[in-house]
C-alpha atoms as a PDB file:
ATOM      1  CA  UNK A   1      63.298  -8.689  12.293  1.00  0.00           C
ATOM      2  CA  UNK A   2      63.215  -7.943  15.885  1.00  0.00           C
ATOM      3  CA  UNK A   3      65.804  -5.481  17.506  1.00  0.00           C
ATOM      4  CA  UNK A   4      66.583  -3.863  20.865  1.00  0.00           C
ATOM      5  CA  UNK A   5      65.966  -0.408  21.068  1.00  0.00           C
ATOM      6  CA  UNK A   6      69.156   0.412  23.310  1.00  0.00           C
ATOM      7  CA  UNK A   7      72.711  -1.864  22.687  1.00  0.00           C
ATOM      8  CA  UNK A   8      76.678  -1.377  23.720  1.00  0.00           C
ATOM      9  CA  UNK A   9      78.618   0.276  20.799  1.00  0.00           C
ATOM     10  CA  UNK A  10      81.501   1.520  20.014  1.00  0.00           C
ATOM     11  CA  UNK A  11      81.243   5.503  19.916  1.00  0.00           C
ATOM     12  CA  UNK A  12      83.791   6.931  17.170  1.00  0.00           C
ATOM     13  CA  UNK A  13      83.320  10.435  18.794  1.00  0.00           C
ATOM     14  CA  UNK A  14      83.780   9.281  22.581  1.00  0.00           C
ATOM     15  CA  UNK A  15      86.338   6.246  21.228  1.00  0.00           C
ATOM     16  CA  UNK A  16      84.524   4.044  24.271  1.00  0.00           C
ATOM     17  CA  UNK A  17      81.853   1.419  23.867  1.00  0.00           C
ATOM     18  CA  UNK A  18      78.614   3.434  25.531  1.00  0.00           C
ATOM     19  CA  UNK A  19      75.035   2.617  25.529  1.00  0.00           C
ATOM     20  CA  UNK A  20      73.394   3.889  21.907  1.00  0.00           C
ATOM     21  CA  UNK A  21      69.602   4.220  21.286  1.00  0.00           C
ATOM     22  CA  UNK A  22      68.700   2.658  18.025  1.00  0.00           C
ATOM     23  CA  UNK A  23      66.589   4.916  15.330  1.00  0.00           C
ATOM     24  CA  UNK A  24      65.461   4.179  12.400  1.00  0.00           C
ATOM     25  CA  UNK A  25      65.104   6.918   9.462  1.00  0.00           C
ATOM     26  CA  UNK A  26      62.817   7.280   6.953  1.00  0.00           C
ATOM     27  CA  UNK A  27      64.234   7.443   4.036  1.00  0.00           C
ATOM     28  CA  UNK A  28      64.675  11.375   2.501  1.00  0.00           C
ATOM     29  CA  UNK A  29      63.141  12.543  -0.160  1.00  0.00           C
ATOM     30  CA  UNK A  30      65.777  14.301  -1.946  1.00  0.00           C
ATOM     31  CA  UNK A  31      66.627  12.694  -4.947  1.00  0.00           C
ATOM     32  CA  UNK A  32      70.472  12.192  -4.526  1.00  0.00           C
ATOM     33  CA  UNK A  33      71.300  11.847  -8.388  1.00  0.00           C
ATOM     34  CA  UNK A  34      69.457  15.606  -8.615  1.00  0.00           C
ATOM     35  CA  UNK A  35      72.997  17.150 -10.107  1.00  0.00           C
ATOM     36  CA  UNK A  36      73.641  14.196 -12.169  1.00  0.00           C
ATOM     37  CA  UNK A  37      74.331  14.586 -16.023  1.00  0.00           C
ATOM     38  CA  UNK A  38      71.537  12.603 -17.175  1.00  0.00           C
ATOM     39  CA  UNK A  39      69.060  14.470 -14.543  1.00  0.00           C
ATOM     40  CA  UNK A  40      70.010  17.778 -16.417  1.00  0.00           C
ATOM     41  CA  UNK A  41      69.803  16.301 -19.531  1.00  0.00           C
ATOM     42  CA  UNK A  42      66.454  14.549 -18.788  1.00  0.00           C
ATOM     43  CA  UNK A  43      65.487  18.346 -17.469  1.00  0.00           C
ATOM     44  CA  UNK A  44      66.367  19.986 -21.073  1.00  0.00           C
ATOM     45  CA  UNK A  45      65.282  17.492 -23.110  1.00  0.00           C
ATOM     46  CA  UNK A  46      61.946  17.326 -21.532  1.00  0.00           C
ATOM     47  CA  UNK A  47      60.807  20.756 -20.964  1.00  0.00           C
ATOM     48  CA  UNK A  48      59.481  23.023 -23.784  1.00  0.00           C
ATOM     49  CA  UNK A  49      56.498  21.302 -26.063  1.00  0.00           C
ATOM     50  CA  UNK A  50      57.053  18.324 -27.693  1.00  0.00           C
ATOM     51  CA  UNK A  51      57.055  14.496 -26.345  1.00  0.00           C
ATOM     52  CA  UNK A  52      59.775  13.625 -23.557  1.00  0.00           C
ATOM     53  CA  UNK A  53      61.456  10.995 -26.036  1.00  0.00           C
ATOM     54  CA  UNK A  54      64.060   8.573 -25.144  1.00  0.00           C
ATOM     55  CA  UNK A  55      62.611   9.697 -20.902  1.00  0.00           C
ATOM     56  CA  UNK A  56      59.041   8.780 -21.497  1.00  0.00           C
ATOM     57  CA  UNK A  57      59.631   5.053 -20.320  1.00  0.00           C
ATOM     58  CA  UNK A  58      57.787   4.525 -17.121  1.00  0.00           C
ATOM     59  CA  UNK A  59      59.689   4.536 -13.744  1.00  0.00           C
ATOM     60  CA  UNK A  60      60.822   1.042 -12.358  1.00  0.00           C
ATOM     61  CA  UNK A  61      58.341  -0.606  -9.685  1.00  0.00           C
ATOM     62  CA  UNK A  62      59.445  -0.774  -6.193  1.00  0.00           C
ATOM     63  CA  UNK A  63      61.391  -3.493  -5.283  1.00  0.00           C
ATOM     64  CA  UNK A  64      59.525  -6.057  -2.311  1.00  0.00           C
ATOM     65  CA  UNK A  65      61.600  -5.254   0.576  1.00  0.00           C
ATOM     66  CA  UNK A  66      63.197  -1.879   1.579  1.00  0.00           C
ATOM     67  CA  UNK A  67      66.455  -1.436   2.851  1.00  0.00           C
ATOM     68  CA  UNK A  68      66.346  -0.088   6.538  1.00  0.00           C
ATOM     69  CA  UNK A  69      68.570   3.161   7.184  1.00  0.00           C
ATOM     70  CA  UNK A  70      69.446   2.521  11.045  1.00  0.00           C
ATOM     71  CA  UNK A  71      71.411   5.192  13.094  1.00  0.00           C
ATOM     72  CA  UNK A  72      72.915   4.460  16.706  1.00  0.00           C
ATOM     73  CA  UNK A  73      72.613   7.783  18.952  1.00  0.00           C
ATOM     74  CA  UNK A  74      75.013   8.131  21.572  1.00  0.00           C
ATOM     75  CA  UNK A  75      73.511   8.390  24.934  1.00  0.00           C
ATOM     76  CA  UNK A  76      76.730  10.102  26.524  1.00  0.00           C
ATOM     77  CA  UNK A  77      77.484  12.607  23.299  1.00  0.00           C
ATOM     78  CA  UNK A  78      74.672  12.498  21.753  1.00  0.00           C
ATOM     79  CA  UNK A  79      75.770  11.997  18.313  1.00  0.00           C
ATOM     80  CA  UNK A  80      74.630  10.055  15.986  1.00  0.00           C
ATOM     81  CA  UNK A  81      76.602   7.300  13.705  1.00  0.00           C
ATOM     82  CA  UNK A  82      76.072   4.685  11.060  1.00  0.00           C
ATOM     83  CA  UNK A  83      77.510   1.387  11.209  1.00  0.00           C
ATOM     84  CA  UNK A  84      77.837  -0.532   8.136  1.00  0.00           C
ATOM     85  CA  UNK A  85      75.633   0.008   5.433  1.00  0.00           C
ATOM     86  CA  UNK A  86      71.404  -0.475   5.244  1.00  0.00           C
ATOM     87  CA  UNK A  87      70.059  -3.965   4.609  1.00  0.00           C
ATOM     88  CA  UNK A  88      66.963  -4.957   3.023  1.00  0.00           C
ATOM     89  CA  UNK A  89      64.316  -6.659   5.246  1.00  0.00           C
ATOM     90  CA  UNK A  90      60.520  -7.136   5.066  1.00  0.00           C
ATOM     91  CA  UNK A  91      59.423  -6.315   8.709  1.00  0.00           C
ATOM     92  CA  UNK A  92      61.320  -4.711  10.936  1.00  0.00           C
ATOM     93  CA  UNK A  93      60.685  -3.538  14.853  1.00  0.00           C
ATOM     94  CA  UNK A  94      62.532  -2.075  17.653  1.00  0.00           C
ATOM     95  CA  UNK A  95      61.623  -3.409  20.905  1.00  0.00           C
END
């Protein structure tokens, strides 16, 4: 998929449409479930000696396409928004 690296938005910060530069973010590498029950529970369970039980089942494989995390940057403000959320595609370019 093929996309313009500048387009007209709406800015929720300036409430105008204004030119926005299009960037795309890698995505972080933070796991966001890090304070979750099970991820403490996976943490107690596994440390200490002994087998890791019921978590020893390999991870899942990574699915064919990522989703794309896009953010538009206001070129008057300068702050950056999200529109909507990411969508999976297999290629993807600014131009």
């Amino acid at each position: 998929m093929k996309m313009p690296k500048t387009v007209r938005k709406y800015c929720p910060y300036c409430k105008k449409y204004t030119e926005h530069k299009v960037i795309r973010v890698k995505a972080g590498a933070r796991n966001r479930r890090a304070l979750a029950w099970s991820e403490r529970q996976k943490k107690r369970r596994t440390k200490g000696h002994g087998g890791s039980g019921r978590f020893s089942k390999p991870p899942a494989q990574k699915k064919p396409t990522q989703k794309v995390d896009l953010r538009y940057q206001c070129m008057e403000c300068k702050r950056q928004h999200i529109i909507g959320k990411g969508f999976r595609v297999k290629k993807f370019e600014l131009e």
